[in-house]
PDB file of N, CA and C in Angstrom:
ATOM      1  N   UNK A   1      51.021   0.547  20.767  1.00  0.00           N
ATOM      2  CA  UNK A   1      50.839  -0.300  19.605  1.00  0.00           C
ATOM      3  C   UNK A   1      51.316  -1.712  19.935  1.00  0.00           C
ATOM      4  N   UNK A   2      50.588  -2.515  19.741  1.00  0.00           N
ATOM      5  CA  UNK A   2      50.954  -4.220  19.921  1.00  0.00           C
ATOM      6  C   UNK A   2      51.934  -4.523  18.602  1.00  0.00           C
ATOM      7  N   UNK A   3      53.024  -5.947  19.567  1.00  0.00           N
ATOM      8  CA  UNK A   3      53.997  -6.043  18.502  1.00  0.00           C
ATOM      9  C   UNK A   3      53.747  -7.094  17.948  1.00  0.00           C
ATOM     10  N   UNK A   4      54.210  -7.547  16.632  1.00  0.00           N
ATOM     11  CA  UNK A   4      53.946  -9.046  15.707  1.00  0.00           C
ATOM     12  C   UNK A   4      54.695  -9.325  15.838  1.00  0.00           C
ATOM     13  N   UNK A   5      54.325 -11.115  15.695  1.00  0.00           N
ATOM     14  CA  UNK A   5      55.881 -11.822  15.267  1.00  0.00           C
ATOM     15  C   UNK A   5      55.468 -12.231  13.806  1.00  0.00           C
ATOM     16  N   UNK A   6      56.586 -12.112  12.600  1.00  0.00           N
ATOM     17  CA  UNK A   6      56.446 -12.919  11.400  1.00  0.00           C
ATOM     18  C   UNK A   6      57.056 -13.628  11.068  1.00  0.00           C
ATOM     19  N   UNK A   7      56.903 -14.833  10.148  1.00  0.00           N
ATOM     20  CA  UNK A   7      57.861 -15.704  10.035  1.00  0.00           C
ATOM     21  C   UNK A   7      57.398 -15.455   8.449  1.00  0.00           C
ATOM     22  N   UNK A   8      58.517 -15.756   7.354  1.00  0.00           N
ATOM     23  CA  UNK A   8      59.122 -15.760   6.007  1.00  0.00           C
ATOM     24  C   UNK A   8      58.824 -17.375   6.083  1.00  0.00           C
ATOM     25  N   UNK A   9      57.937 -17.761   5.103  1.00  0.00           N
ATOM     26  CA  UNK A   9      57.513 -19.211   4.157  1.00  0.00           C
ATOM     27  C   UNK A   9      58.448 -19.308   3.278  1.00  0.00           C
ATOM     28  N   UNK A  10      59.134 -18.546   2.887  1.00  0.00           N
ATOM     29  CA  UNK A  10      60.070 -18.318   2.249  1.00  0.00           C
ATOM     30  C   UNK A  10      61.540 -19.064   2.110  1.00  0.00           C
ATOM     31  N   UNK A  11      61.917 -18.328   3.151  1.00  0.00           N
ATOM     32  CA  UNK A  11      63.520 -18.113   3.559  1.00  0.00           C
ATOM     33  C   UNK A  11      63.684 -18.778   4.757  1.00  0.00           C
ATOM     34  N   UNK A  12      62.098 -18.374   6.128  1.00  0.00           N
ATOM     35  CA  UNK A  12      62.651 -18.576   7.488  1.00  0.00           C
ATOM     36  C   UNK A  12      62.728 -17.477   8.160  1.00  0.00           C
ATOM     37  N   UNK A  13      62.930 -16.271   7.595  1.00  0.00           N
ATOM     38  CA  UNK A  13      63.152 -15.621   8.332  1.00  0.00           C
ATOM     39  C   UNK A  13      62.476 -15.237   9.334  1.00  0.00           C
ATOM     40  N   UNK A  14      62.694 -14.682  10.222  1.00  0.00           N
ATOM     41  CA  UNK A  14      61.680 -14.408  11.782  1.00  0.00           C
ATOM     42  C   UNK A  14      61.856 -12.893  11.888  1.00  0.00           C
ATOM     43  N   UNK A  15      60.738 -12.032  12.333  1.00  0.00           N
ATOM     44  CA  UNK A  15      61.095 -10.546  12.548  1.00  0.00           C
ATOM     45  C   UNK A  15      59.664 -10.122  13.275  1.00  0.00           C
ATOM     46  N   UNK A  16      60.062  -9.203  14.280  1.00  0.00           N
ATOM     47  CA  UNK A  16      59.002  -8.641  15.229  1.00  0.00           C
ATOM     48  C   UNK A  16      58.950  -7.486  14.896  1.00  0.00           C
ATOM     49  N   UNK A  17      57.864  -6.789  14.865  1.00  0.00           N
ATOM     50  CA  UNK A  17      56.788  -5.552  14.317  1.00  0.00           C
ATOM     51  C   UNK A  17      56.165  -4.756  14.995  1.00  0.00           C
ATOM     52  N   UNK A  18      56.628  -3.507  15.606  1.00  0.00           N
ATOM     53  CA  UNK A  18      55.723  -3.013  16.145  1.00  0.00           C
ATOM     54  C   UNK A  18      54.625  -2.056  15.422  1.00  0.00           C
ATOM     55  N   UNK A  19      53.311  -2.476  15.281  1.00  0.00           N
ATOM     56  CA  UNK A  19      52.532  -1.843  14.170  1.00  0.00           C
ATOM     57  C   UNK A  19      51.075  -1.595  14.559  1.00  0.00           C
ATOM     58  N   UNK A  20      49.997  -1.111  14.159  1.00  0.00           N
ATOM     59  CA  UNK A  20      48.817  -0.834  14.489  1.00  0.00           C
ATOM     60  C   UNK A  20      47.818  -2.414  14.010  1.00  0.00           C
ATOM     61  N   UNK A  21      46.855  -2.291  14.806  1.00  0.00           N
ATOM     62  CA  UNK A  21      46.472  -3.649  14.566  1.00  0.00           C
ATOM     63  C   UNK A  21      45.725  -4.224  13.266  1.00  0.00           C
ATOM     64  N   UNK A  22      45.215  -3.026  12.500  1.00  0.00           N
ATOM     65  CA  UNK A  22      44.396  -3.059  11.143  1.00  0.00           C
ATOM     66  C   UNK A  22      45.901  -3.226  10.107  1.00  0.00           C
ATOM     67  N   UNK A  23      47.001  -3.105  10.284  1.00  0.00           N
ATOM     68  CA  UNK A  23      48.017  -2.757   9.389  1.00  0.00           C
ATOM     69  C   UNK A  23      49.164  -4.729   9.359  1.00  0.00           C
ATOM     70  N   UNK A  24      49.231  -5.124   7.518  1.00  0.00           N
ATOM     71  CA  UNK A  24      50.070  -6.253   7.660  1.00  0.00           C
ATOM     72  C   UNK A  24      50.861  -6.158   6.885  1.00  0.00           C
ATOM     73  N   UNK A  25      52.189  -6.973   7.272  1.00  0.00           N
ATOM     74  CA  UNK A  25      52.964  -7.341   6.594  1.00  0.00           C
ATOM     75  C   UNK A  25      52.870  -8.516   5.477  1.00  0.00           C
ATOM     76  N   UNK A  26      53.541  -7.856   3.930  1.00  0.00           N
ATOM     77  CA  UNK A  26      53.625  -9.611   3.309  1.00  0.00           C
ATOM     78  C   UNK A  26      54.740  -9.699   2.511  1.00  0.00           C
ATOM     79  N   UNK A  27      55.560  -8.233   2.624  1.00  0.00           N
ATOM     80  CA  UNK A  27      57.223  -8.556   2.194  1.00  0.00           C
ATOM     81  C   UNK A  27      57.871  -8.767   3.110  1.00  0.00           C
ATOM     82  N   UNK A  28      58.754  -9.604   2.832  1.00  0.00           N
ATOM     83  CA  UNK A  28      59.831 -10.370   4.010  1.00  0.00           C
ATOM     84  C   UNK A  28      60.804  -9.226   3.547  1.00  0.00           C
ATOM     85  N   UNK A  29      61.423  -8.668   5.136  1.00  0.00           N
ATOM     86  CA  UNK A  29      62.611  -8.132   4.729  1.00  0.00           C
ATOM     87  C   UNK A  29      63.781  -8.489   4.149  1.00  0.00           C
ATOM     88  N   UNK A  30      63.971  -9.284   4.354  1.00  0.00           N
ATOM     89  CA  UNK A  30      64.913 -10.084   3.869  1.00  0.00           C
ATOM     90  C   UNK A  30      65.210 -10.883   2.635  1.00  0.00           C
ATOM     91  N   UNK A  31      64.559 -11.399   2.264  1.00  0.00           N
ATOM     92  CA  UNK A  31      64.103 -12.184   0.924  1.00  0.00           C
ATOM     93  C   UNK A  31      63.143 -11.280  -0.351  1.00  0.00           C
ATOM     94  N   UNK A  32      62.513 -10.280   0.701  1.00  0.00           N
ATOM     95  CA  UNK A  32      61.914  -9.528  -0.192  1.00  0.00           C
ATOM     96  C   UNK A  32      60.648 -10.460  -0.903  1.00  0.00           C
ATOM     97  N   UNK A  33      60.097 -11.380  -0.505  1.00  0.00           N
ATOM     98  CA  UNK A  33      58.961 -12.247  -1.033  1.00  0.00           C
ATOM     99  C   UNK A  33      58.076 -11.991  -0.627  1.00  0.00           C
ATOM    100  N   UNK A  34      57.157 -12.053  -1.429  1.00  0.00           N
ATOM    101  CA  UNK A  34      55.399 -12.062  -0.661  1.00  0.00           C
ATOM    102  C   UNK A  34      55.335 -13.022   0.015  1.00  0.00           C
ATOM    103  N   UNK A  35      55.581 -13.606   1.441  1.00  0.00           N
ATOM    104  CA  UNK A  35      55.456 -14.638   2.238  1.00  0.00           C
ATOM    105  C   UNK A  35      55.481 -14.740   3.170  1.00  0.00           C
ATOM    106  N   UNK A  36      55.413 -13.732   3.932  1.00  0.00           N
ATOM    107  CA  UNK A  36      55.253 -13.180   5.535  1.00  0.00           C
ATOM    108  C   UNK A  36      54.187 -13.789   6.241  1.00  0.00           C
ATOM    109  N   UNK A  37      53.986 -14.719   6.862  1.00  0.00           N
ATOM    110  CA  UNK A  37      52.772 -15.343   7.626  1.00  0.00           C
ATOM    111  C   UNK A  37      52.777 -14.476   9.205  1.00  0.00           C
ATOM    112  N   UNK A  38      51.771 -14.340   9.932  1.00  0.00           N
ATOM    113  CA  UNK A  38      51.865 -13.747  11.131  1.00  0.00           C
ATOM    114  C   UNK A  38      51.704 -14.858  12.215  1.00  0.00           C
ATOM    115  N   UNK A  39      52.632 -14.912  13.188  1.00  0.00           N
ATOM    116  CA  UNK A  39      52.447 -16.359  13.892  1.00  0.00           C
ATOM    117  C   UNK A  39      51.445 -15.532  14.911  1.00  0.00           C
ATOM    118  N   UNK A  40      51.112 -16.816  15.762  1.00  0.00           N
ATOM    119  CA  UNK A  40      50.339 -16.609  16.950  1.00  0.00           C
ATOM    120  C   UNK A  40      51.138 -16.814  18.109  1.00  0.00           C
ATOM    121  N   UNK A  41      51.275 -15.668  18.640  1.00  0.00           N
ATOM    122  CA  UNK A  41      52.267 -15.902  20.351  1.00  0.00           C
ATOM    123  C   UNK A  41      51.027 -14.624  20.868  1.00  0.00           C
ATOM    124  N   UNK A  42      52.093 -14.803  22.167  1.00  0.00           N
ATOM    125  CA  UNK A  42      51.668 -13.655  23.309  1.00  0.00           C
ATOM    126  C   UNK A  42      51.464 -12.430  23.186  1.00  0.00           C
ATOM    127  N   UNK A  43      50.404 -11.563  23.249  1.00  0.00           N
ATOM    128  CA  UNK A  43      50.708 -10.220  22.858  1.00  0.00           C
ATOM    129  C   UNK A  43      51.548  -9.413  23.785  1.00  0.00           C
ATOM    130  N   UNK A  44      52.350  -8.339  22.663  1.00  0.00           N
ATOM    131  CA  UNK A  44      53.072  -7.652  23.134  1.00  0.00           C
ATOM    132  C   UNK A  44      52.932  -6.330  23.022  1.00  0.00           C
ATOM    133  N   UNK A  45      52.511  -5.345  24.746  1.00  0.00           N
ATOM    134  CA  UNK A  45      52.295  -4.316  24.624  1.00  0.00           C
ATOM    135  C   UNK A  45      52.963  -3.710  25.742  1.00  0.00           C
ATOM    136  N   UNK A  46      53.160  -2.664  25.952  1.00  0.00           N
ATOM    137  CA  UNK A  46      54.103  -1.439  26.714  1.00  0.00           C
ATOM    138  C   UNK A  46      52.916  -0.351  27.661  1.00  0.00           C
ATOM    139  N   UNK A  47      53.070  -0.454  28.615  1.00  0.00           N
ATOM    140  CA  UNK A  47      52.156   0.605  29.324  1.00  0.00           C
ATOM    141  C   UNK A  47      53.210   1.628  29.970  1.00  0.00           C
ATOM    142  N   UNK A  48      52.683   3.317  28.837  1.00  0.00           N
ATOM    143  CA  UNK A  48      52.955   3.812  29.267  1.00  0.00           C
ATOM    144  C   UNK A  48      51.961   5.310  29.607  1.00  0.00           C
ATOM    145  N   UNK A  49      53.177   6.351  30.360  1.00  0.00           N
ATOM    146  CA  UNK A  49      52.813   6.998  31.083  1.00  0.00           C
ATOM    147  C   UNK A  49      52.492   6.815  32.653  1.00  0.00           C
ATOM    148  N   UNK A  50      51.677   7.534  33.426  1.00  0.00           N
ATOM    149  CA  UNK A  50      51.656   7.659  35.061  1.00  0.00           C
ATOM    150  C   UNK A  50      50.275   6.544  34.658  1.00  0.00           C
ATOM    151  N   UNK A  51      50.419   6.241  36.431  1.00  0.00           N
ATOM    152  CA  UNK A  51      48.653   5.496  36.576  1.00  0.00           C
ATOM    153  C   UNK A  51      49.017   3.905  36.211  1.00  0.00           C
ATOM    154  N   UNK A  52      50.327   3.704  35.868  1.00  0.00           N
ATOM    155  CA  UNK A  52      50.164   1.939  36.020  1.00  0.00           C
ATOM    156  C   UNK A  52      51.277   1.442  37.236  1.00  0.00           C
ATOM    157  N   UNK A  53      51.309   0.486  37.351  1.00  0.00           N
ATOM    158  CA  UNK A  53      51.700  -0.654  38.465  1.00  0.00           C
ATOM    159  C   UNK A  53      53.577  -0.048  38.059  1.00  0.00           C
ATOM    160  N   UNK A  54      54.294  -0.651  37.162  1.00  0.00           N
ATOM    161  CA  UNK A  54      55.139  -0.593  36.848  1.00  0.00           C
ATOM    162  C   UNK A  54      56.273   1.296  37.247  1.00  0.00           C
ATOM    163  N   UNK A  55      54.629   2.096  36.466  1.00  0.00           N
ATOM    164  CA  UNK A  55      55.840   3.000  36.787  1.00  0.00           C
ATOM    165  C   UNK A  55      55.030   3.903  38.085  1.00  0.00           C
ATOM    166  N   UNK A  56      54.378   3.930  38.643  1.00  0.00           N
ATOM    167  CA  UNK A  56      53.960   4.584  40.154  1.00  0.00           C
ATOM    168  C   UNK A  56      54.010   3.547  41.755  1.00  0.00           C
ATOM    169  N   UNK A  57      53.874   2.630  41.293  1.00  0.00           N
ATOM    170  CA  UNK A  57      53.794   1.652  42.844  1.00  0.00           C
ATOM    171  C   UNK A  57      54.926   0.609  42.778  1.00  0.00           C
ATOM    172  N   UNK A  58      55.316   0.438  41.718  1.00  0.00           N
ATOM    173  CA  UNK A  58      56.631  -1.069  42.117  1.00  0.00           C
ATOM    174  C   UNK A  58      57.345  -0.736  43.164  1.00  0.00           C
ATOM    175  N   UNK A  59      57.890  -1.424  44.202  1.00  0.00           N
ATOM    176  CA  UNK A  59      59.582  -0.676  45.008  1.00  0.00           C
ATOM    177  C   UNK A  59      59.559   0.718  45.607  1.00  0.00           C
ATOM    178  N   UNK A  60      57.778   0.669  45.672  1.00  0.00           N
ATOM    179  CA  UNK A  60      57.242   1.415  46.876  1.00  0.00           C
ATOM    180  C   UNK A  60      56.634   1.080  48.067  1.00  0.00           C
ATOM    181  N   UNK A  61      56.923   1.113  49.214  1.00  0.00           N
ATOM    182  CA  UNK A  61      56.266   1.376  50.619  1.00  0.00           C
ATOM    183  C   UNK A  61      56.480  -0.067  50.900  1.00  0.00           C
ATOM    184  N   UNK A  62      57.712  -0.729  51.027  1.00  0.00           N
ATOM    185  CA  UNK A  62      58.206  -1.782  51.379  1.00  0.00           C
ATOM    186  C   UNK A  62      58.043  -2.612  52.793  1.00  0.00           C
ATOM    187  N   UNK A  63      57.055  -3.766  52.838  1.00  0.00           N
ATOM    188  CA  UNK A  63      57.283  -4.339  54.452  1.00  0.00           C
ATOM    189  C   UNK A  63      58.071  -4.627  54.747  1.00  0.00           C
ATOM    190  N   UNK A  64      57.650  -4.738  56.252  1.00  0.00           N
ATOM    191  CA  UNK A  64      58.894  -4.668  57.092  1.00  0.00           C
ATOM    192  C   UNK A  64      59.204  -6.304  56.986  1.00  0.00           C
ATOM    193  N   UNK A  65      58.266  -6.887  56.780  1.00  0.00           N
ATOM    194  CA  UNK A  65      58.397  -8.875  56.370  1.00  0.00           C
ATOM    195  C   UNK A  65      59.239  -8.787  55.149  1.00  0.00           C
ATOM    196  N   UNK A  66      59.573  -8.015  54.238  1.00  0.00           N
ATOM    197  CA  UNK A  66      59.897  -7.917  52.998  1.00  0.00           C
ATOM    198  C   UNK A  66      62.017  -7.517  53.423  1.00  0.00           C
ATOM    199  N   UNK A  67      62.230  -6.609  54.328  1.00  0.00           N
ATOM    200  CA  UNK A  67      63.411  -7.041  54.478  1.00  0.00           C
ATOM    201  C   UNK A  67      64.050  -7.824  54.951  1.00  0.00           C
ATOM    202  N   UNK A  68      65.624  -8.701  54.264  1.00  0.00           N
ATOM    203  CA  UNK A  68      66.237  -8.858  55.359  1.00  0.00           C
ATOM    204  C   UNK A  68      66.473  -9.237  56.420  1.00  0.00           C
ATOM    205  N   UNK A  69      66.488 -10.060  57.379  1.00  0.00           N
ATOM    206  CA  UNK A  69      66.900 -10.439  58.652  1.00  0.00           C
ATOM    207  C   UNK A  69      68.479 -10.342  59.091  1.00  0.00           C
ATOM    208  N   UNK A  70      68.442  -9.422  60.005  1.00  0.00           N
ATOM    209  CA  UNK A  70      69.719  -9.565  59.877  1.00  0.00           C
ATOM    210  C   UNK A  70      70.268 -10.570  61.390  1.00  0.00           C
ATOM    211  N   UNK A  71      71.699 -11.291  61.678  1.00  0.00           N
ATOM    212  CA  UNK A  71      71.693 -12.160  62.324  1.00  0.00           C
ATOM    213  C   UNK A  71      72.222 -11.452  63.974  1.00  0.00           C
ATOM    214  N   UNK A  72      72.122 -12.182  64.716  1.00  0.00           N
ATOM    215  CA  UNK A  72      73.178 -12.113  66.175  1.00  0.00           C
ATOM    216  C   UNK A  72      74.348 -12.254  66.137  1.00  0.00           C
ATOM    217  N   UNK A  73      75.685 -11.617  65.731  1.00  0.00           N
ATOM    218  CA  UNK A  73      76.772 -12.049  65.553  1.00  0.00           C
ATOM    219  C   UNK A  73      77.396 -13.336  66.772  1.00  0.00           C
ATOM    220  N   UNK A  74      76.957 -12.333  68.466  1.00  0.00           N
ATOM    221  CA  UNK A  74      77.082 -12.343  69.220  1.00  0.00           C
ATOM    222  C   UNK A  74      76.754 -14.222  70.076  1.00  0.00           C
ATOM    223  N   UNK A  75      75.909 -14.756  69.092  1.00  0.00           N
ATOM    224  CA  UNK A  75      75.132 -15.853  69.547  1.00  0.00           C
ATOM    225  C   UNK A  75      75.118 -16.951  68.623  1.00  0.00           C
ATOM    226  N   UNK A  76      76.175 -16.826  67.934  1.00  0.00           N
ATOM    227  CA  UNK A  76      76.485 -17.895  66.762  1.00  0.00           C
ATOM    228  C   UNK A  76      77.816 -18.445  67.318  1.00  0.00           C
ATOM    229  N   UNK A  77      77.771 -20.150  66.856  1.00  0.00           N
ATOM    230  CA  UNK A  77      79.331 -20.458  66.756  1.00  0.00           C
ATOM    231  C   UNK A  77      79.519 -20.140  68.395  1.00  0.00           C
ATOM    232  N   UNK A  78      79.714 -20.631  69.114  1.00  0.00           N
ATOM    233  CA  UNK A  78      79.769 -20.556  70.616  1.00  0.00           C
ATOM    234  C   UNK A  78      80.823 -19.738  71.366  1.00  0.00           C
ATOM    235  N   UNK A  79      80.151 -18.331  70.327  1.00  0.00           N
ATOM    236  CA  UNK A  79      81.087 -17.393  70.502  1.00  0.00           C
ATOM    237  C   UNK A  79      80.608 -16.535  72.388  1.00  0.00           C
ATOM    238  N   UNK A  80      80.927 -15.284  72.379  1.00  0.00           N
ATOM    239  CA  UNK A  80      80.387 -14.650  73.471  1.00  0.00           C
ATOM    240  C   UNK A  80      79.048 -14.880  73.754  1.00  0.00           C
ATOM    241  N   UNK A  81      78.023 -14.499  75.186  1.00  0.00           N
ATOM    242  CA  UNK A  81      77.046 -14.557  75.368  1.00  0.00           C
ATOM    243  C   UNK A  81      76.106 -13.573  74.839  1.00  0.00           C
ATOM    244  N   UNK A  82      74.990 -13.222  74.336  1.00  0.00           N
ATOM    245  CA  UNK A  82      73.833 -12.501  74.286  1.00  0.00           C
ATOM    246  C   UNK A  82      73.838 -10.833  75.452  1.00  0.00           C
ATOM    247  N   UNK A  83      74.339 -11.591  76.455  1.00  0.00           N
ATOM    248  CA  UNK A  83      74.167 -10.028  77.738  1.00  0.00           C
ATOM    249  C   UNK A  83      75.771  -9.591  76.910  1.00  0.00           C
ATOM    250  N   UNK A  84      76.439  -9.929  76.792  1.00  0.00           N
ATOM    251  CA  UNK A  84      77.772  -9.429  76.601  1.00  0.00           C
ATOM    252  C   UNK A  84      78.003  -8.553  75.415  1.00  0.00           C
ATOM    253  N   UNK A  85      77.094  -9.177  74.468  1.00  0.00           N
ATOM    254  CA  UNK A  85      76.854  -8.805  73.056  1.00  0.00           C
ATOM    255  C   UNK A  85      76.143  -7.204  73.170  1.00  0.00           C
ATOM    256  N   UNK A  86      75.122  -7.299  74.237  1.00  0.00           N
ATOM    257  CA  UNK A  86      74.365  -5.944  74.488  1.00  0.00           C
ATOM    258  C   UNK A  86      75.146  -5.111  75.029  1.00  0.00           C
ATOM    259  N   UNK A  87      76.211  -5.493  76.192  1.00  0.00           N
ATOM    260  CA  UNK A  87      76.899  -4.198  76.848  1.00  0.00           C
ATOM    261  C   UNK A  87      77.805  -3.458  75.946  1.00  0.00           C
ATOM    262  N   UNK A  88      77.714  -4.664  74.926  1.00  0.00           N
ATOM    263  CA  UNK A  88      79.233  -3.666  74.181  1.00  0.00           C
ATOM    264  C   UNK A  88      80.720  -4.498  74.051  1.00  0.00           C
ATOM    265  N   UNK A  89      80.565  -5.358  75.046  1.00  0.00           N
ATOM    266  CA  UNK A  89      81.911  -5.849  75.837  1.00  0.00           C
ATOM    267  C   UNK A  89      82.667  -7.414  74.943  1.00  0.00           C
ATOM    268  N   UNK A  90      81.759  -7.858  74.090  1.00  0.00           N
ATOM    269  CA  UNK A  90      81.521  -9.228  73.482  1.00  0.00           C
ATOM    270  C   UNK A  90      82.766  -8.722  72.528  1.00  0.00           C
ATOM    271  N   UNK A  91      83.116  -7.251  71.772  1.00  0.00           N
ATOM    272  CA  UNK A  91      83.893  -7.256  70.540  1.00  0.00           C
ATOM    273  C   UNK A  91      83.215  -7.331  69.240  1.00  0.00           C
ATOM    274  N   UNK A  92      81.776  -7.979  68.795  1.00  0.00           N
ATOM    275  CA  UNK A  92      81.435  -7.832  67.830  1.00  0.00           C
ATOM    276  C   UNK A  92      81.233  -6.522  67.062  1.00  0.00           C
ATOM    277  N   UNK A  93      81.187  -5.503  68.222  1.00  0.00           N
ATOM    278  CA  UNK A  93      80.817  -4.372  67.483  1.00  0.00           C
ATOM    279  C   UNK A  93      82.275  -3.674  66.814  1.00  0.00           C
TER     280      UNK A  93
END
């Protein structure tokens, strides 16, 4: 079901609706007035169940471009050499 936004001519008041699309509001909760206007924004809807983006494929099957780099401890800061770093012998490990 898509959600409304209403605004109260009224009072001011503001309140979001989740409702069927043939179905309106024209009492303000609040004030209780016939004066509920329906603004125009973005529609707002929820996909659910299997078969959409959100809940079967997001933060699946991750590239390898997509992680991380991780650095050379060994070759920063003019610390030990690169061969030294590989034998083991450098201390970084």
């Amino acid at each position: 079901m898509p959600i409304y936004e209403y605004v109260c001519e009224s009072c001011g008041h503001e309140v979001e609706v989740m409702q069927k699309m043939g179905e309106v509001l024209k009492d303000c909760p609040a004030c209780k007035q016939p004066a509920l206007k329906k603004r125009i924004s973005a529609a707002g809807f929820q996909l659910k169940g299997s078969g959409w983006y959100a809940t079967d494929f997001r933060g699946k099957d991750k590239k390898a471009e997509d992680k991380p780099k991780t650095e050379d401890k060994g070759s920063e800061g003019g610390g030990a050499p690169v061969a030294a770093c590989a034998a083991g012998t450098c201390g970084c490990h």
